[in-house]
C-alpha atoms as a PDB file:
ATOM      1  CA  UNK A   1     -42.959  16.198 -18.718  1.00  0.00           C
ATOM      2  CA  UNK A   2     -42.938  19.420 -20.750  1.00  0.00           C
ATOM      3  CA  UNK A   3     -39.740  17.605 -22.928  1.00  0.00           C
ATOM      4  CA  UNK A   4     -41.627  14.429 -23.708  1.00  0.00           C
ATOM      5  CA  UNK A   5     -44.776  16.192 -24.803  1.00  0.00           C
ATOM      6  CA  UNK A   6     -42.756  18.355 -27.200  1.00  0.00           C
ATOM      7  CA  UNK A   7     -40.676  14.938 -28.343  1.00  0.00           C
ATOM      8  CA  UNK A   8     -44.204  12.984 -28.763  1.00  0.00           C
ATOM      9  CA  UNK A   9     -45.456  15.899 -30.329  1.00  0.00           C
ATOM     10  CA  UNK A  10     -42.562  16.951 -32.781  1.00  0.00           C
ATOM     11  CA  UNK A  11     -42.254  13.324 -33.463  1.00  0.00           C
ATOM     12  CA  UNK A  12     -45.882  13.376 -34.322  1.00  0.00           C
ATOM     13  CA  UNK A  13     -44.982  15.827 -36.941  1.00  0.00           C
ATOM     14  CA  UNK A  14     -42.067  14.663 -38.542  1.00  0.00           C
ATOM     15  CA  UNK A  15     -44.331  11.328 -39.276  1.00  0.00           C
ATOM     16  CA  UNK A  16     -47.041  13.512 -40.708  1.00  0.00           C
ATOM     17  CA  UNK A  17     -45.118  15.810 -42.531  1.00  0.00           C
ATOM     18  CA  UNK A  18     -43.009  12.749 -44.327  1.00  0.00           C
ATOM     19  CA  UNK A  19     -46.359  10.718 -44.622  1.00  0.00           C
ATOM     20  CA  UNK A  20     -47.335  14.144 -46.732  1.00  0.00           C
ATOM     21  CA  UNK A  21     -43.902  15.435 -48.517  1.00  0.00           C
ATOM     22  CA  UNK A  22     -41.966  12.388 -48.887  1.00  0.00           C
ATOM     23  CA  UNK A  23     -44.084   9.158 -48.728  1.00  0.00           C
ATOM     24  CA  UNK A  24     -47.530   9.626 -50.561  1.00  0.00           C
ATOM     25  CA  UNK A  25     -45.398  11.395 -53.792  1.00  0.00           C
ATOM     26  CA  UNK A  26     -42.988   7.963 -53.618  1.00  0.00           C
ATOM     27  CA  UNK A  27     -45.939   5.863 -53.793  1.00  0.00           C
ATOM     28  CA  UNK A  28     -48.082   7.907 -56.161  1.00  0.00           C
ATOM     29  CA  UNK A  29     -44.991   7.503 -59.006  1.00  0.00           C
ATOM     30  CA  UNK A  30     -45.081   3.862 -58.357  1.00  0.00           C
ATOM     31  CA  UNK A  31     -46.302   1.799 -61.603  1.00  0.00           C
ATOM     32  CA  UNK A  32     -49.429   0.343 -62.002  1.00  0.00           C
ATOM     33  CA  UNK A  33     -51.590  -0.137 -58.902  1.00  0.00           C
ATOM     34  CA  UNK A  34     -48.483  -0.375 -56.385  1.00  0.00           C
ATOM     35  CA  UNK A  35     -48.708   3.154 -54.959  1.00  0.00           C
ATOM     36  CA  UNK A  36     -52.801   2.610 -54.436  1.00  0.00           C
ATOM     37  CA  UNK A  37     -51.577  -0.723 -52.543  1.00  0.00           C
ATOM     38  CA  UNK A  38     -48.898   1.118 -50.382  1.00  0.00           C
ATOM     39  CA  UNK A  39     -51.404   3.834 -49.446  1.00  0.00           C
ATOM     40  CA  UNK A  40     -53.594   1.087 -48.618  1.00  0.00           C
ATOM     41  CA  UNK A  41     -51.197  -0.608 -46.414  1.00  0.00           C
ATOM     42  CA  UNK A  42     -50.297   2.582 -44.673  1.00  0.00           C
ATOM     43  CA  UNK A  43     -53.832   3.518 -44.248  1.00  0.00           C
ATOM     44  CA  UNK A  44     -54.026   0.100 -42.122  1.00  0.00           C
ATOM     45  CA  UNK A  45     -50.793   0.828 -40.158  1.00  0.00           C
ATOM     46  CA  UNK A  46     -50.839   4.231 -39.404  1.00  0.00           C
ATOM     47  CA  UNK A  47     -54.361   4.347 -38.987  1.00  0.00           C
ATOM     48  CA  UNK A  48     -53.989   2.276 -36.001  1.00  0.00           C
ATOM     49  CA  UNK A  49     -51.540   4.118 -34.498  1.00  0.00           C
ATOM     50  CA  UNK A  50     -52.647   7.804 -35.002  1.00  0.00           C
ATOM     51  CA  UNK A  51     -55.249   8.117 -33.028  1.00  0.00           C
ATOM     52  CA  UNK A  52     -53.327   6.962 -29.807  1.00  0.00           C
ATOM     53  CA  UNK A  53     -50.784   9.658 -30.879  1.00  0.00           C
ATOM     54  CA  UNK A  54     -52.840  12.260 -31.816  1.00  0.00           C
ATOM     55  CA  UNK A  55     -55.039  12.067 -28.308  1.00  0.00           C
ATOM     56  CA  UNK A  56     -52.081  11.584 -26.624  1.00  0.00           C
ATOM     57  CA  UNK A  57     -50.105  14.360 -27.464  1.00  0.00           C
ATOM     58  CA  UNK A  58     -53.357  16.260 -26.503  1.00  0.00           C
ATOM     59  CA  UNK A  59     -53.678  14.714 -23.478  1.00  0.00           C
ATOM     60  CA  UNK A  60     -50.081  15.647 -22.416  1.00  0.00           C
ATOM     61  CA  UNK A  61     -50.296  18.855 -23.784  1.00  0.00           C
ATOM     62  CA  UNK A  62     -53.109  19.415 -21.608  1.00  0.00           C
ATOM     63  CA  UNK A  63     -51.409  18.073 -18.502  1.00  0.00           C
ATOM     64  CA  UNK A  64     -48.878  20.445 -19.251  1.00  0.00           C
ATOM     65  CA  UNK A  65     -50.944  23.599 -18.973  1.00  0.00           C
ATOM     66  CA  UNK A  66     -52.925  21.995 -16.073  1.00  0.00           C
ATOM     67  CA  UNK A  67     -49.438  22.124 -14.116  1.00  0.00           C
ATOM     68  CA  UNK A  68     -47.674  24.851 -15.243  1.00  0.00           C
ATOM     69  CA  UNK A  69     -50.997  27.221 -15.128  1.00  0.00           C
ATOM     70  CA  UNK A  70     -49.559  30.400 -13.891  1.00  0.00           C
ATOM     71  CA  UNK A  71     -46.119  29.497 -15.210  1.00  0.00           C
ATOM     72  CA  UNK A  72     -45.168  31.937 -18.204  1.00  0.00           C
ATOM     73  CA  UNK A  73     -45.538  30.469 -21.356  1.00  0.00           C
ATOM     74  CA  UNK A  74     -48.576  28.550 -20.497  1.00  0.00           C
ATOM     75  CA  UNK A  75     -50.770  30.685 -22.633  1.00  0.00           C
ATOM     76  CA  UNK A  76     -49.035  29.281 -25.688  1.00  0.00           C
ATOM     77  CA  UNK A  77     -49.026  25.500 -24.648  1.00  0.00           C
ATOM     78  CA  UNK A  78     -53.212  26.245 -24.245  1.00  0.00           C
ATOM     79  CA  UNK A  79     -53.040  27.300 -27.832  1.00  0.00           C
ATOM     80  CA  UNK A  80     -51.306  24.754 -29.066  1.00  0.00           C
ATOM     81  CA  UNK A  81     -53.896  22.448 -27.041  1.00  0.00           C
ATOM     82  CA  UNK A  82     -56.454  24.088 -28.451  1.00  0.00           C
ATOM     83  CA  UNK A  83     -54.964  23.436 -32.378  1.00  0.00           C
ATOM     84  CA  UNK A  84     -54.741  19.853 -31.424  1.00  0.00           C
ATOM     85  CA  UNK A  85     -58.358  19.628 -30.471  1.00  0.00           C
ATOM     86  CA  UNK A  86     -58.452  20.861 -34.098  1.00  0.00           C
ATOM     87  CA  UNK A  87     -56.585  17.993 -36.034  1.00  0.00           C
ATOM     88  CA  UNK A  88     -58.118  15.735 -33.639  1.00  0.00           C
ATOM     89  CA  UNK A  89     -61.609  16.960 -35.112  1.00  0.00           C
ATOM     90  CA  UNK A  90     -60.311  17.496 -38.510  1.00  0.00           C
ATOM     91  CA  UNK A  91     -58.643  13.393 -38.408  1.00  0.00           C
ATOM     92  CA  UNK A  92     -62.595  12.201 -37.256  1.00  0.00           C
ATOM     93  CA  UNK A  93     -64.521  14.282 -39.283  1.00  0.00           C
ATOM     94  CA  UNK A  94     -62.407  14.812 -42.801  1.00  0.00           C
ATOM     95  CA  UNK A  95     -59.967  12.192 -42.596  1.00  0.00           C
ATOM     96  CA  UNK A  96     -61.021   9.244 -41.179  1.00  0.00           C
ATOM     97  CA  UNK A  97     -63.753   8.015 -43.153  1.00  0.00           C
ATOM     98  CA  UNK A  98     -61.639   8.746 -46.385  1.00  0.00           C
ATOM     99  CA  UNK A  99     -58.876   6.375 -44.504  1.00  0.00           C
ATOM    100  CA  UNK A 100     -61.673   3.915 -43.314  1.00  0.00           C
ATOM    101  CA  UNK A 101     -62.517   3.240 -47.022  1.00  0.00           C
ATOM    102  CA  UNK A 102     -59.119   3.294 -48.634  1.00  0.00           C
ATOM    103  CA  UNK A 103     -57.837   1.015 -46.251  1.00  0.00           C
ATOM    104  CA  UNK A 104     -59.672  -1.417 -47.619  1.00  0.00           C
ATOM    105  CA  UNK A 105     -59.224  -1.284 -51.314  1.00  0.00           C
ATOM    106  CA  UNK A 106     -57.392  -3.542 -54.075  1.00  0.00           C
ATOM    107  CA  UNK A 107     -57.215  -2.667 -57.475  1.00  0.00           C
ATOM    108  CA  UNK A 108     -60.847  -5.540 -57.457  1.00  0.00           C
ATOM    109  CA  UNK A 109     -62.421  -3.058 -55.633  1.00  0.00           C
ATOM    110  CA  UNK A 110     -61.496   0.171 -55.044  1.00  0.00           C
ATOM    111  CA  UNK A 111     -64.446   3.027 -56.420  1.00  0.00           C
ATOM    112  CA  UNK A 112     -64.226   4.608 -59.491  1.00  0.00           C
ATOM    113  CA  UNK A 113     -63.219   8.226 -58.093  1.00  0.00           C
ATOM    114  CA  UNK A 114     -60.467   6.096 -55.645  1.00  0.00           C
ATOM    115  CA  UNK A 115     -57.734   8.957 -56.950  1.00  0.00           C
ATOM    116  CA  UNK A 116     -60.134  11.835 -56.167  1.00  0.00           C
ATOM    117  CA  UNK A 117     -60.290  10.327 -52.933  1.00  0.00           C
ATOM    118  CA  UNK A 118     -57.117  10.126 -52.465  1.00  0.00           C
ATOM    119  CA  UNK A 119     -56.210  13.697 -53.491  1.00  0.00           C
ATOM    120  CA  UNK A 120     -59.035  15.150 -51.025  1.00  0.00           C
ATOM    121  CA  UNK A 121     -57.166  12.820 -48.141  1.00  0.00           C
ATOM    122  CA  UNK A 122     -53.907  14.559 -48.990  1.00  0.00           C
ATOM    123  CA  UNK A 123     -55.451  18.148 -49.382  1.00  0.00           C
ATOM    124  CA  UNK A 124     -57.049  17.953 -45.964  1.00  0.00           C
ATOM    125  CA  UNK A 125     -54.025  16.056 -44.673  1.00  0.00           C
ATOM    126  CA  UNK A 126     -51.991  19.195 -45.752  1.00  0.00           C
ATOM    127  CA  UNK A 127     -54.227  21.149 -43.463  1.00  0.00           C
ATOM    128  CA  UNK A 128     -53.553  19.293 -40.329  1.00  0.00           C
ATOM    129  CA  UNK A 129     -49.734  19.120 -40.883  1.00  0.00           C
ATOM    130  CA  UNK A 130     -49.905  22.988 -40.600  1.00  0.00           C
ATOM    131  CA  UNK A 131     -52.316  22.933 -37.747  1.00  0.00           C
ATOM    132  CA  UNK A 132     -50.326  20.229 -35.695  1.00  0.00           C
ATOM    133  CA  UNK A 133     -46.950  21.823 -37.021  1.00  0.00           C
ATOM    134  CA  UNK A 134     -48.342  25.714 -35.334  1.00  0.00           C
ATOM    135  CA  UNK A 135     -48.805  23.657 -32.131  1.00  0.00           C
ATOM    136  CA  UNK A 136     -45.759  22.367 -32.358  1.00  0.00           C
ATOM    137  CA  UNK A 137     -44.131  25.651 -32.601  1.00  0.00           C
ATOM    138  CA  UNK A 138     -46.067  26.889 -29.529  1.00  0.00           C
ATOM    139  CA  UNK A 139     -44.638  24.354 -27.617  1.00  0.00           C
ATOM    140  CA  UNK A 140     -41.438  24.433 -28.619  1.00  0.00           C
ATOM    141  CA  UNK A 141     -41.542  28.252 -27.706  1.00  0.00           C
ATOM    142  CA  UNK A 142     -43.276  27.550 -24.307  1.00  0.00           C
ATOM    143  CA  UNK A 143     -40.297  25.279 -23.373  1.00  0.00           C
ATOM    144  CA  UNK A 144     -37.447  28.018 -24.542  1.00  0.00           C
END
């Protein structure tokens, strides 16, 4: 059990962190209104995965330190609980209604600040990479 969560979560991660480093700056050099299409796209796809991911690996992570609660290392896998209860908060509160508009946009439609937007998305999304990458690291840690 303490594996998987640190597989679902690290997994987590590595999707975030490419979504962030790799994927947004391939579709923001795109021509024309391609990358705004591809963000909207992803918006639709990831957005309807996330949330199952990001409450799950809470949920295990949780779980864990419900089990292992006088184990050592279960101070840091309470931590890293606690962080994920952050970007859980941070993905309803900051990103989610960003995503919940974008989603929806063509180059028809999409507001006038749609880049501005967009840039907010990926400075908040930078936030919760770090935040889901420190629990991460706590886990990890817990498990050596």
């Amino acid at each position: 059990m303490m594996v998987f969560t640190v597989v679902v979560v690290g997994l987590m991660v590595g999707v975030e962190f490419a979504v962030s480093f790799v994927l947004n700056p391939i579709l923001d050099a795109l021509p024309d209104d391609a990358g705004q299409l591809g963000r909207a796209h992803g918006g639709r796809m990831l957005g309807a995965l996330m949330p199952f991911w990001y409450v799950g690996s809470l949920i295990l992570s949780a779980i864990w330190a419900v089990t292992a609660w006088h184990e050592p290392g279960t101070g840091l896998v309470v931590v890293a609980a606690a962080l994920l209860v952050v970007s859980v908060i941070m993905s309803v509160v900051l990103l989610v209604p960003i995503n919940n508009r974008s989603k929806t946009w063509t180059p028809e439609n999409r507001p006038d600040d749609w880049k501005e937007q967009g840039k907010r998305w990926d400075r908040y999304h930078y936030v919760r990479v770090a935040v889901i990458i420190a629990a991460f690291a706590l886990l990890t840690t817990a498990l050596a």
